[in-house]
PDB file of N, CA and C in Angstrom:
ATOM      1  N   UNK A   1     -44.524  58.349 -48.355  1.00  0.00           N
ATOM      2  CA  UNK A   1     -45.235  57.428 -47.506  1.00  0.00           C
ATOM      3  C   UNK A   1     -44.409  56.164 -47.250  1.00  0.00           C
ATOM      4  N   UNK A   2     -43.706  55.982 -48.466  1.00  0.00           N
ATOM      5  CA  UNK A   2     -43.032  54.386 -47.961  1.00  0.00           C
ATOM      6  C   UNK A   2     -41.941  54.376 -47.215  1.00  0.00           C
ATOM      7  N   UNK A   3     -41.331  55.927 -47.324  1.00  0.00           N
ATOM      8  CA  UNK A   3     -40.136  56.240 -46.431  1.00  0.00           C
ATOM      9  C   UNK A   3     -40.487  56.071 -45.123  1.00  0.00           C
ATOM     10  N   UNK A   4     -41.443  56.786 -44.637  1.00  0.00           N
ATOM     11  CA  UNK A   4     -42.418  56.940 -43.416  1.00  0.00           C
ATOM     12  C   UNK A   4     -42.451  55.637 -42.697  1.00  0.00           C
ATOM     13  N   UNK A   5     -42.713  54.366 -43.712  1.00  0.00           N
ATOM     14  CA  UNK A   5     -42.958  53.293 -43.610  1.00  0.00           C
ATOM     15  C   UNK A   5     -41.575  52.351 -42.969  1.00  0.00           C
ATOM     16  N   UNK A   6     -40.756  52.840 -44.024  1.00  0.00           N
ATOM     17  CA  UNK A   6     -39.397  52.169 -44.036  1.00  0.00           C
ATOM     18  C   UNK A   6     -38.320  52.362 -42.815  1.00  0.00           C
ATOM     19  N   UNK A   7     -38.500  53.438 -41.736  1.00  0.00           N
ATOM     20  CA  UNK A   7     -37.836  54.692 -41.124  1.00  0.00           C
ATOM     21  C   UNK A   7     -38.895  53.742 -39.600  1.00  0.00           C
ATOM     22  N   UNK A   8     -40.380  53.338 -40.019  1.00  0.00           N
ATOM     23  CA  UNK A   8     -40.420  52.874 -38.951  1.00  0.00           C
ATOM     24  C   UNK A   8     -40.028  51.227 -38.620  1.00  0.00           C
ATOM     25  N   UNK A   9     -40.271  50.672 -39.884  1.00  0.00           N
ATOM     26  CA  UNK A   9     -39.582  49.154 -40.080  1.00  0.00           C
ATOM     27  C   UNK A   9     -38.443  49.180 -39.021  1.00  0.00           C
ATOM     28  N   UNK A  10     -37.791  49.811 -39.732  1.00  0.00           N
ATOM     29  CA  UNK A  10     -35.901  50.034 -39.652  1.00  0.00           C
ATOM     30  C   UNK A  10     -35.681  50.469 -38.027  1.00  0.00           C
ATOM     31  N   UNK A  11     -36.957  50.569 -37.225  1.00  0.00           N
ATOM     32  CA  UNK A  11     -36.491  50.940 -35.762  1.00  0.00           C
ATOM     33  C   UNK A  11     -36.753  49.508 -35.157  1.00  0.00           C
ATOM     34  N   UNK A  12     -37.387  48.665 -35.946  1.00  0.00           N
ATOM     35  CA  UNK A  12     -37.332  47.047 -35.392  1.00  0.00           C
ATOM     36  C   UNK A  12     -36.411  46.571 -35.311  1.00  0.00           C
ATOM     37  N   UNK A  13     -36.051  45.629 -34.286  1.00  0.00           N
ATOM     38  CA  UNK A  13     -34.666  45.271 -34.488  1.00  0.00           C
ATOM     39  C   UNK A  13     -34.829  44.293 -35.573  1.00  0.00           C
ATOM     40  N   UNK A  14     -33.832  43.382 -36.473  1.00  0.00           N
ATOM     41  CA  UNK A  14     -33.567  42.412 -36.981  1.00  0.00           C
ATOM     42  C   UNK A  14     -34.026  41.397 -36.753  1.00  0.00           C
ATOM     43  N   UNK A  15     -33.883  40.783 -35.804  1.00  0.00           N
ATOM     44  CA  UNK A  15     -34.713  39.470 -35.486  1.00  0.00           C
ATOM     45  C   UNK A  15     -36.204  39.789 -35.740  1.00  0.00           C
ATOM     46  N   UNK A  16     -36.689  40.414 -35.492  1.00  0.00           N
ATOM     47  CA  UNK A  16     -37.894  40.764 -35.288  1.00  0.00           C
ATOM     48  C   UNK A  16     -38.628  40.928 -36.887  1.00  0.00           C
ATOM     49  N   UNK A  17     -37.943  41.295 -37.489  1.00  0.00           N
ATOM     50  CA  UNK A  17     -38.451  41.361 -38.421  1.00  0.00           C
ATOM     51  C   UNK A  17     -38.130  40.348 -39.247  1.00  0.00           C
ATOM     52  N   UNK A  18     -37.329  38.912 -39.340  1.00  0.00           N
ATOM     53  CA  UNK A  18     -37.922  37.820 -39.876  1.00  0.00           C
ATOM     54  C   UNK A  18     -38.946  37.372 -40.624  1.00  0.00           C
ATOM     55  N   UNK A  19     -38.732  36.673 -41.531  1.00  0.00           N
ATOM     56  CA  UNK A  19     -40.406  36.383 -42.405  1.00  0.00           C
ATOM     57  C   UNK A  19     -40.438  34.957 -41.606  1.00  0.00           C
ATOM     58  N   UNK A  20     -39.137  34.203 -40.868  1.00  0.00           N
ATOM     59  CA  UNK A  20     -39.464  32.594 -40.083  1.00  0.00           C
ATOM     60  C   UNK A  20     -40.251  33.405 -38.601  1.00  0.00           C
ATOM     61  N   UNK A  21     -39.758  33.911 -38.360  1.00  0.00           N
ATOM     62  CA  UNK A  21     -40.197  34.185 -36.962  1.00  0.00           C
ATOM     63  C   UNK A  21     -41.583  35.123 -37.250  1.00  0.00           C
ATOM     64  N   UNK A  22     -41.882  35.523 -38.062  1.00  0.00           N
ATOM     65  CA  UNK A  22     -43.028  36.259 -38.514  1.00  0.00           C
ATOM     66  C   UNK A  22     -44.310  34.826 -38.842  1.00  0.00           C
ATOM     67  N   UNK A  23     -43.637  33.929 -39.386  1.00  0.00           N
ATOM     68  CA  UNK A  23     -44.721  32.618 -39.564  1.00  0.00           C
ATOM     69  C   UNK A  23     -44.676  31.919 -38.523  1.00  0.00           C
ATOM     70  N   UNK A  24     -43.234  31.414 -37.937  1.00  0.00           N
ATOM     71  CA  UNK A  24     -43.766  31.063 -36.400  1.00  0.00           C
ATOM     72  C   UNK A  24     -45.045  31.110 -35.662  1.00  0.00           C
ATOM     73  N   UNK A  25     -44.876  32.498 -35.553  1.00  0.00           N
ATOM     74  CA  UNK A  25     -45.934  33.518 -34.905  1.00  0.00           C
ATOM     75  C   UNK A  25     -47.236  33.064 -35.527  1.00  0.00           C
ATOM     76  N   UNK A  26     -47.455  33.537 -36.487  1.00  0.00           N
ATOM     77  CA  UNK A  26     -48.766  33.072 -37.457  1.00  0.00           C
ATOM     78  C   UNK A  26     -49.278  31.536 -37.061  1.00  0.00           C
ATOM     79  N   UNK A  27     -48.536  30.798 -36.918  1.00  0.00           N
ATOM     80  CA  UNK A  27     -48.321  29.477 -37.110  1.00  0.00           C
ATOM     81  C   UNK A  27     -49.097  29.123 -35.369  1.00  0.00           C
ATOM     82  N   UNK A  28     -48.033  29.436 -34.378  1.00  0.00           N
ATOM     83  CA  UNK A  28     -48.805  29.152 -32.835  1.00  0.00           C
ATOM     84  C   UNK A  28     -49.810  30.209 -32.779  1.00  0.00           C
ATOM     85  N   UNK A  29     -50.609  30.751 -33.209  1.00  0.00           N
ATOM     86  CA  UNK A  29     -51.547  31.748 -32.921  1.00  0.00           C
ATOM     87  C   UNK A  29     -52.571  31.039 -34.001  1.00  0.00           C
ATOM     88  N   UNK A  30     -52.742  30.423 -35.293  1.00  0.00           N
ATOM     89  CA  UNK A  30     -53.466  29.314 -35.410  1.00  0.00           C
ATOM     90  C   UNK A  30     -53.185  28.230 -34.859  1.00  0.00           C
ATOM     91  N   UNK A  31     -52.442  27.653 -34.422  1.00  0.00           N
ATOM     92  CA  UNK A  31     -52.661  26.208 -33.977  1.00  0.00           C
ATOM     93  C   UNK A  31     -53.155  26.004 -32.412  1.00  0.00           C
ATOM     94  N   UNK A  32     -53.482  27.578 -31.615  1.00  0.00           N
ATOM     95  CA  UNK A  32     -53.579  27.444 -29.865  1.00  0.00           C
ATOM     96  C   UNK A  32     -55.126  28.326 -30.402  1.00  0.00           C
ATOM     97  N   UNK A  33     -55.208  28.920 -31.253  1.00  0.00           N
ATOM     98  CA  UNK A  33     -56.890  29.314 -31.388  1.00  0.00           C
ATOM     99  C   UNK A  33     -57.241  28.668 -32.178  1.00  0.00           C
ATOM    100  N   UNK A  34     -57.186  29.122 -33.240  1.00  0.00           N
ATOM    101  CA  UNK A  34     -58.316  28.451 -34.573  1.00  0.00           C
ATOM    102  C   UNK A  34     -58.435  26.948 -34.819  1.00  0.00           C
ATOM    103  N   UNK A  35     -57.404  26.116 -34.738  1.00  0.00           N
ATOM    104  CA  UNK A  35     -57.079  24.766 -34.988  1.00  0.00           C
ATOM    105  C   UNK A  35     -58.295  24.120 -34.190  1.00  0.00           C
ATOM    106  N   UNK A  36     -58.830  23.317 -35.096  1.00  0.00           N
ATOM    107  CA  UNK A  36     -60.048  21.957 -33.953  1.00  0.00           C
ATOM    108  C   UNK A  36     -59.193  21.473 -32.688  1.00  0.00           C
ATOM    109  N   UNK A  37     -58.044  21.290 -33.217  1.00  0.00           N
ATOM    110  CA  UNK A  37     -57.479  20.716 -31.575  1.00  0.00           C
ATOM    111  C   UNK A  37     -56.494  21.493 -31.052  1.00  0.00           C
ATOM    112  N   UNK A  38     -57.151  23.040 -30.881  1.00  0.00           N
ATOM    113  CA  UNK A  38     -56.402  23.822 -29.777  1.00  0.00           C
ATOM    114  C   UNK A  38     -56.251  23.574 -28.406  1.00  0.00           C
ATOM    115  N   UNK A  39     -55.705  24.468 -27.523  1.00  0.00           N
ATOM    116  CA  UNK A  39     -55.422  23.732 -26.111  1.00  0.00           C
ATOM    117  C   UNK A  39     -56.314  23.479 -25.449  1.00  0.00           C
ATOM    118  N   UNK A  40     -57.601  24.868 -25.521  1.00  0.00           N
ATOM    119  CA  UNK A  40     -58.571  24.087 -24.884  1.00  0.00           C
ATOM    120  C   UNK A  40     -59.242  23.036 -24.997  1.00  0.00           C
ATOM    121  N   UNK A  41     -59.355  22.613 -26.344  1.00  0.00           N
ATOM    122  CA  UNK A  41     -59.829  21.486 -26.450  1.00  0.00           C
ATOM    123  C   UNK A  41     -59.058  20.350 -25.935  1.00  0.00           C
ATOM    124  N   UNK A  42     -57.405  20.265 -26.030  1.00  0.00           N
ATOM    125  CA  UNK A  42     -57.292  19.364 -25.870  1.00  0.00           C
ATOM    126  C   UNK A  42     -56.739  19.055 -24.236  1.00  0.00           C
ATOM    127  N   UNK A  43     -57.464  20.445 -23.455  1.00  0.00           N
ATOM    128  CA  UNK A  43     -57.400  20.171 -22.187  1.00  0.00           C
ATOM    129  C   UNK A  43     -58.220  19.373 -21.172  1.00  0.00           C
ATOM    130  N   UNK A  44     -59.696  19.465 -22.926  1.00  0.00           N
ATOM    131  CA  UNK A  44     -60.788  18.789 -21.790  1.00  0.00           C
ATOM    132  C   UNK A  44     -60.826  17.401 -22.213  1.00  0.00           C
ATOM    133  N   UNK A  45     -60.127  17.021 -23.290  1.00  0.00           N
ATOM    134  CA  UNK A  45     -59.815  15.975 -23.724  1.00  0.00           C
ATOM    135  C   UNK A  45     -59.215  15.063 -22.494  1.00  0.00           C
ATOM    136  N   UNK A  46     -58.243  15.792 -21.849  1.00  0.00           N
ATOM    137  CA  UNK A  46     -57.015  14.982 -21.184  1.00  0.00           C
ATOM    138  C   UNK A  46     -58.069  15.239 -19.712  1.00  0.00           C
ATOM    139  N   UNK A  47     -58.814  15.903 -19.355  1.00  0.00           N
ATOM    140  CA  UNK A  47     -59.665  15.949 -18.057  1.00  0.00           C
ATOM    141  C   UNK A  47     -60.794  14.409 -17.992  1.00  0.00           C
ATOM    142  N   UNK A  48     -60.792  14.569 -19.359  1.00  0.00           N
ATOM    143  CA  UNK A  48     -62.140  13.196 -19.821  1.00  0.00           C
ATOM    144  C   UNK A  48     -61.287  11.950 -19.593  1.00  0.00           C
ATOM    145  N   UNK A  49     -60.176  12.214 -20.258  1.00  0.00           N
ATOM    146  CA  UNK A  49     -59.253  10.527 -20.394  1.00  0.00           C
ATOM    147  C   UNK A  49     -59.234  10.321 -18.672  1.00  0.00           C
ATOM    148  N   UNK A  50     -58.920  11.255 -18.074  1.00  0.00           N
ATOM    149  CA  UNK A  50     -58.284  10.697 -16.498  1.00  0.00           C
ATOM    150  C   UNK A  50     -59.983  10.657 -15.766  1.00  0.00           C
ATOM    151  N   UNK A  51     -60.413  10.875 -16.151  1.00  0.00           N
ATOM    152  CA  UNK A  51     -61.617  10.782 -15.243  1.00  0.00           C
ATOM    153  C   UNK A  51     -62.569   9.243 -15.729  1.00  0.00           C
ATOM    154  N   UNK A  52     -62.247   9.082 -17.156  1.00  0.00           N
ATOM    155  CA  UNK A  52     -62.828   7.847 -17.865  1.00  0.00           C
ATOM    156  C   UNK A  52     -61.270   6.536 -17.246  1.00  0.00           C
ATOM    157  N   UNK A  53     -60.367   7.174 -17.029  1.00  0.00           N
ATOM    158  CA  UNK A  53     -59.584   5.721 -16.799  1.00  0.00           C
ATOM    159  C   UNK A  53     -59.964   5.754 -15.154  1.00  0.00           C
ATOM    160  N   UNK A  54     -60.054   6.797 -14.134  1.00  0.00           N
ATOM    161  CA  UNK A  54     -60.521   6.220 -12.754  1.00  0.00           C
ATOM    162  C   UNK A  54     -61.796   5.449 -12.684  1.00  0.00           C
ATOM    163  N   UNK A  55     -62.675   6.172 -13.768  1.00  0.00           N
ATOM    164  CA  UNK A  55     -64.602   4.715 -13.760  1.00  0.00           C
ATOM    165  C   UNK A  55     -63.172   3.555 -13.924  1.00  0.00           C
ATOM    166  N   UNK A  56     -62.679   3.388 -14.861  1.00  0.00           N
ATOM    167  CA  UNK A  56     -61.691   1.859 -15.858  1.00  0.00           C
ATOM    168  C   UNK A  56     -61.440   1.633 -14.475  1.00  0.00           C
ATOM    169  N   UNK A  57     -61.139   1.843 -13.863  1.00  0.00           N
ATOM    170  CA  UNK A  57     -60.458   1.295 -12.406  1.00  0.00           C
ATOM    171  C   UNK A  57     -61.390   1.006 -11.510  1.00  0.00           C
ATOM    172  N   UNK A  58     -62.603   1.931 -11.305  1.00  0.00           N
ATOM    173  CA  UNK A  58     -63.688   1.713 -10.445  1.00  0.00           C
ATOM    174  C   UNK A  58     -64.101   0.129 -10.817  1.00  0.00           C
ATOM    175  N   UNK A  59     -64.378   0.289 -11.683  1.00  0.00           N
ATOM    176  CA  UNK A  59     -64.959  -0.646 -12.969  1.00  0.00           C
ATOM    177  C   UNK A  59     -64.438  -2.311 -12.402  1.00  0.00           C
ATOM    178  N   UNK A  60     -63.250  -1.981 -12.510  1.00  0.00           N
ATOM    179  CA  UNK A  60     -62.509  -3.235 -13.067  1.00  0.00           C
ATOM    180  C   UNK A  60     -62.765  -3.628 -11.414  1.00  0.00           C
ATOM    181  N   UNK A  61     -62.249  -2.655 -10.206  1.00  0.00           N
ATOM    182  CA  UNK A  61     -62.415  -3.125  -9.033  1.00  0.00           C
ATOM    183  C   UNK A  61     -63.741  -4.057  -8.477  1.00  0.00           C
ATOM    184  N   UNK A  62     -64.546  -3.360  -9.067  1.00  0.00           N
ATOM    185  CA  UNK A  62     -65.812  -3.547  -8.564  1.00  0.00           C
ATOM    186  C   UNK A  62     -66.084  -4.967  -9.338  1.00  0.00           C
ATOM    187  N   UNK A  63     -65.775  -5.215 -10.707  1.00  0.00           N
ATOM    188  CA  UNK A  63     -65.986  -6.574 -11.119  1.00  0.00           C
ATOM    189  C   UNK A  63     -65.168  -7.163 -10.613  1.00  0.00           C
ATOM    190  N   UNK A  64     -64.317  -7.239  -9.900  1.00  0.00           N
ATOM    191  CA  UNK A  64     -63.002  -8.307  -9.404  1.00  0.00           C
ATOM    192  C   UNK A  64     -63.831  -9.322  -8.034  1.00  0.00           C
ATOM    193  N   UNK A  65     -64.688  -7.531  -7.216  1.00  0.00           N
ATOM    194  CA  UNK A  65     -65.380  -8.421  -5.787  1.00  0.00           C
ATOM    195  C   UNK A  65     -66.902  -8.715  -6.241  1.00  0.00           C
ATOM    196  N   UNK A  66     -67.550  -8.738  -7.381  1.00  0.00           N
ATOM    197  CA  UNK A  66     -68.224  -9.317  -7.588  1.00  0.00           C
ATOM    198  C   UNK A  66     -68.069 -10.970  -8.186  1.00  0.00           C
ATOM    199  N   UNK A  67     -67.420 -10.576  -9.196  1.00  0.00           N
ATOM    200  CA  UNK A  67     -66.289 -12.616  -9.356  1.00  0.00           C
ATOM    201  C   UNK A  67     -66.167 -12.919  -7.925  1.00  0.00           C
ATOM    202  N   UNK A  68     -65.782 -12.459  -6.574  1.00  0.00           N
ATOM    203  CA  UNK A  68     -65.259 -12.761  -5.426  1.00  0.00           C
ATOM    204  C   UNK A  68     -67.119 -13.700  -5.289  1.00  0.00           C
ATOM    205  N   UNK A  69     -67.869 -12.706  -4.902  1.00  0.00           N
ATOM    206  CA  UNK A  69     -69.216 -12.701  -4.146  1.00  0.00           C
ATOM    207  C   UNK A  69     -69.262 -14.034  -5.502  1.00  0.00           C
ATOM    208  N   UNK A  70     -69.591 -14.012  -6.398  1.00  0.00           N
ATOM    209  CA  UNK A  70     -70.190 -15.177  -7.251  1.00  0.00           C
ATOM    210  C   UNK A  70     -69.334 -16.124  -6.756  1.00  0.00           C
ATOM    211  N   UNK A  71     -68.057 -16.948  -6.284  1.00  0.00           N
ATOM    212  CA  UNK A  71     -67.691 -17.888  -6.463  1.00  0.00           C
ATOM    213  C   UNK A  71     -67.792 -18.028  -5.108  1.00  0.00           C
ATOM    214  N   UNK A  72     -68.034 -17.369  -3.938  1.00  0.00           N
ATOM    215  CA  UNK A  72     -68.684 -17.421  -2.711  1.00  0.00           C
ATOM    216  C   UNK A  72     -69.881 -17.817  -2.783  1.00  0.00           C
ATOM    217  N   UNK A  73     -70.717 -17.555  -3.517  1.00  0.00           N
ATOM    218  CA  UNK A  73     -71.927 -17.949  -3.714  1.00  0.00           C
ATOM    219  C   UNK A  73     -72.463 -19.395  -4.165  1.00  0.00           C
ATOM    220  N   UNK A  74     -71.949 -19.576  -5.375  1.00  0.00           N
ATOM    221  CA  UNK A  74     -71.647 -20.987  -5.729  1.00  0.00           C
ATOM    222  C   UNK A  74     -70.804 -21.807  -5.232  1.00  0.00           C
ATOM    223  N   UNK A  75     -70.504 -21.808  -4.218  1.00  0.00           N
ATOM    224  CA  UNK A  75     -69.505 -22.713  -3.602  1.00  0.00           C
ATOM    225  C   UNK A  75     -69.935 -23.166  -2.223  1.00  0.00           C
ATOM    226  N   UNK A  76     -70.355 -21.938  -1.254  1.00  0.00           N
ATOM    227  CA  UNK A  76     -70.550 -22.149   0.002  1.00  0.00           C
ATOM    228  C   UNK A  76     -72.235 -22.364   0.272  1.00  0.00           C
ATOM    229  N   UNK A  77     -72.416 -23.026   0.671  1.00  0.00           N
ATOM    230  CA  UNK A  77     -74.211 -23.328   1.050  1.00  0.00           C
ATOM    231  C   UNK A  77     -74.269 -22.223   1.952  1.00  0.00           C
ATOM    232  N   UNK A  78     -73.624 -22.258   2.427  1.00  0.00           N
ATOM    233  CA  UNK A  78     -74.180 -21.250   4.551  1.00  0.00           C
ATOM    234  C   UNK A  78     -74.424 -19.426   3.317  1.00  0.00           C
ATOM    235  N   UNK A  79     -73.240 -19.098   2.551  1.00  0.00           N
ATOM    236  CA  UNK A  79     -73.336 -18.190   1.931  1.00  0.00           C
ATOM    237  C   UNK A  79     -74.945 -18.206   0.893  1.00  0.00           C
ATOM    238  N   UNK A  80     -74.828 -19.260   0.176  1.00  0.00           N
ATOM    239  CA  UNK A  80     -76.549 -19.062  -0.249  1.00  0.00           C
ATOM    240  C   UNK A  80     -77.636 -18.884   0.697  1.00  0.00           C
ATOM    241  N   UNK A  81     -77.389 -19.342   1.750  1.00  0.00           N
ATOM    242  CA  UNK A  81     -78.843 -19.162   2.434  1.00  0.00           C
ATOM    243  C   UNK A  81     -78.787 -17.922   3.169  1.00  0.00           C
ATOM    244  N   UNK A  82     -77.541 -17.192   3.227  1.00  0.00           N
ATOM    245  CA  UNK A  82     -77.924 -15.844   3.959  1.00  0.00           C
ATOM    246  C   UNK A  82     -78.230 -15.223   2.581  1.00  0.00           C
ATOM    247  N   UNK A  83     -77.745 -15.187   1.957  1.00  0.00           N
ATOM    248  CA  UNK A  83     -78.124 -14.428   0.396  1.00  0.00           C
ATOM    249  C   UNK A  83     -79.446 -14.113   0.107  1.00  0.00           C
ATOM    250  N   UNK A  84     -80.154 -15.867   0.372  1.00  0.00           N
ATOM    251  CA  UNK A  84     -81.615 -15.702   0.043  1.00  0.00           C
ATOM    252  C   UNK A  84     -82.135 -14.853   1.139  1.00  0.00           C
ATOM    253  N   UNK A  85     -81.672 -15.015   2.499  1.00  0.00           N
ATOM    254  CA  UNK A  85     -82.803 -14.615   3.194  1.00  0.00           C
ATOM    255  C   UNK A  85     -82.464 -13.025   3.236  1.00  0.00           C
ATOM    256  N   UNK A  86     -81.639 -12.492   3.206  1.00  0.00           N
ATOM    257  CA  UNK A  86     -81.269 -10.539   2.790  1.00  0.00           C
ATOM    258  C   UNK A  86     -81.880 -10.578   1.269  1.00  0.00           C
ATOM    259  N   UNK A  87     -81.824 -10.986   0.457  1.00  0.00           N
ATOM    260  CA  UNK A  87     -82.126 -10.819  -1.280  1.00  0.00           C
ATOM    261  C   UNK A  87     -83.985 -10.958  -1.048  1.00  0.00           C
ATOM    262  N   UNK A  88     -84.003 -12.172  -0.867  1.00  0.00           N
ATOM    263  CA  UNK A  88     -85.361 -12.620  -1.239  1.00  0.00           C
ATOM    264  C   UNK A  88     -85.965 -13.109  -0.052  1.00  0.00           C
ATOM    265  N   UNK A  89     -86.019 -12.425   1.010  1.00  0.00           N
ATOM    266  CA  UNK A  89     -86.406 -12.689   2.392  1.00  0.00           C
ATOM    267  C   UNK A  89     -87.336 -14.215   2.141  1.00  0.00           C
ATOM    268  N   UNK A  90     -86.625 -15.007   1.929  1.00  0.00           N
ATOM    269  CA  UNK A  90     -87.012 -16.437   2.486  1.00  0.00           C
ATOM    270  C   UNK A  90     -86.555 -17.081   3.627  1.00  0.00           C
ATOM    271  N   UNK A  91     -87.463 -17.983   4.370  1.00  0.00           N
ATOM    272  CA  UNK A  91     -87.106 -18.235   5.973  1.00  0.00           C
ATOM    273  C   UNK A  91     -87.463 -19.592   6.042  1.00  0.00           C
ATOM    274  N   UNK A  92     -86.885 -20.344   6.563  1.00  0.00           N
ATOM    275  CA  UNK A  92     -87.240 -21.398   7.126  1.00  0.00           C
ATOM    276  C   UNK A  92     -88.710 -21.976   7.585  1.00  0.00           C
ATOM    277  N   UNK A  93     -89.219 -22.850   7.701  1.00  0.00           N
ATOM    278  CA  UNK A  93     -90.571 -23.221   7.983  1.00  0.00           C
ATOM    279  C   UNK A  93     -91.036 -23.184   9.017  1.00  0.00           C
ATOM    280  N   UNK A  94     -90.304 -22.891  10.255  1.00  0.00           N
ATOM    281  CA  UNK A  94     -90.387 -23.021  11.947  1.00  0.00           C
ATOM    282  C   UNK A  94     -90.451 -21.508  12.124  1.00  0.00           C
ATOM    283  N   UNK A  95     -89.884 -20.607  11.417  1.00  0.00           N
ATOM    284  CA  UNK A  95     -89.366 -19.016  11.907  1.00  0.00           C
ATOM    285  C   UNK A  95     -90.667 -18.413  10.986  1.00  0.00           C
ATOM    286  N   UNK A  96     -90.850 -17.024  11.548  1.00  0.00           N
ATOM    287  CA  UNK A  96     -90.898 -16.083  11.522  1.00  0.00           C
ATOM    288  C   UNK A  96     -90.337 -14.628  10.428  1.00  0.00           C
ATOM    289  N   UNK A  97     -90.725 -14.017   9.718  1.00  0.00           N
ATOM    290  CA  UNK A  97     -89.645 -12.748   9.566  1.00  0.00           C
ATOM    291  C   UNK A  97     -90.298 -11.150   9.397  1.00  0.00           C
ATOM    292  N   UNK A  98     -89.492 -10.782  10.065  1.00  0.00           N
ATOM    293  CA  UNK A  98     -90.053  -9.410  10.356  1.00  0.00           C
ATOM    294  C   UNK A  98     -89.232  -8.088   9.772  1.00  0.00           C
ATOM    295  N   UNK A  99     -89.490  -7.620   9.124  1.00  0.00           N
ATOM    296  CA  UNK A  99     -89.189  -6.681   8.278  1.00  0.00           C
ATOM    297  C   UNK A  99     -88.790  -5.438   8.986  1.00  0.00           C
ATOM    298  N   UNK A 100     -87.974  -4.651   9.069  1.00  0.00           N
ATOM    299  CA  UNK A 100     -88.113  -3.171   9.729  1.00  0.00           C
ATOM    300  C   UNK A 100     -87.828  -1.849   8.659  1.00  0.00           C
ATOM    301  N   UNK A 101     -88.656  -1.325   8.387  1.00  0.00           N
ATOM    302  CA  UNK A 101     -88.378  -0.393   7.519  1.00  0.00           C
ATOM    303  C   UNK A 101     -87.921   1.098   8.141  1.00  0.00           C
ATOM    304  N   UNK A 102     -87.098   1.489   7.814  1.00  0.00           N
ATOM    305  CA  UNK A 102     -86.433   2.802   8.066  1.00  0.00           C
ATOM    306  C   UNK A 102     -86.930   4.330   7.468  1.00  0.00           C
ATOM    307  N   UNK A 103     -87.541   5.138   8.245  1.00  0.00           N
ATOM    308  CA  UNK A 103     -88.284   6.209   7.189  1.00  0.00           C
ATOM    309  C   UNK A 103     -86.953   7.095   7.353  1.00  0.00           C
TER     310      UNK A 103
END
């Protein structure tokens, strides 16, 4: 039986039969399946980072023209009073305001 065994070894080539290249093997076949941070995981990892740094950018944009609108706001009178009257439909004492709602 071990001849049997040995007769088929012996048709491997050399390299191949390595005990480094035999753990290699062992080695990327746990670390791309079994490992907590195999590839898939750490594909959705890297899908999350780029999608969490474009909000970081949304983010940051969107607070930049709001600082804009606040120091427009506090600064310019003509800008407060359109504010109020779109925000908090307040009007002058002589006017009128008429609402139009859109179905």
């Amino acid at each position: 039986m071990w001849k049997k065994f040995r007769k088929k070894v012996n048709l491997i080539p050399p390299f191949f039969r390595s005990l480094y290249l035999l753990a290699l093997i062992v080695f990327g076949v746990w670390m791309f399946v079994f490992d907590e941070n195999n590839l898939l995981i750490q594909y959705r990892r890297f899908t999350e980072l780029s999608s969490l740094l474009e909000k970081k950018e949304y983010y940051l944009e969107q607070i930049s023209k709001t600082d804009k609108e606040f120091n427009e706001l506090t600064t310019n009178p003509a800008t407060q009073e359109k504010f109020a009257r779109e925000h908090y439909r307040m009007k002058r004492d002589n006017e009128d305001v008429f609402v139009i709602v859109e179905e």
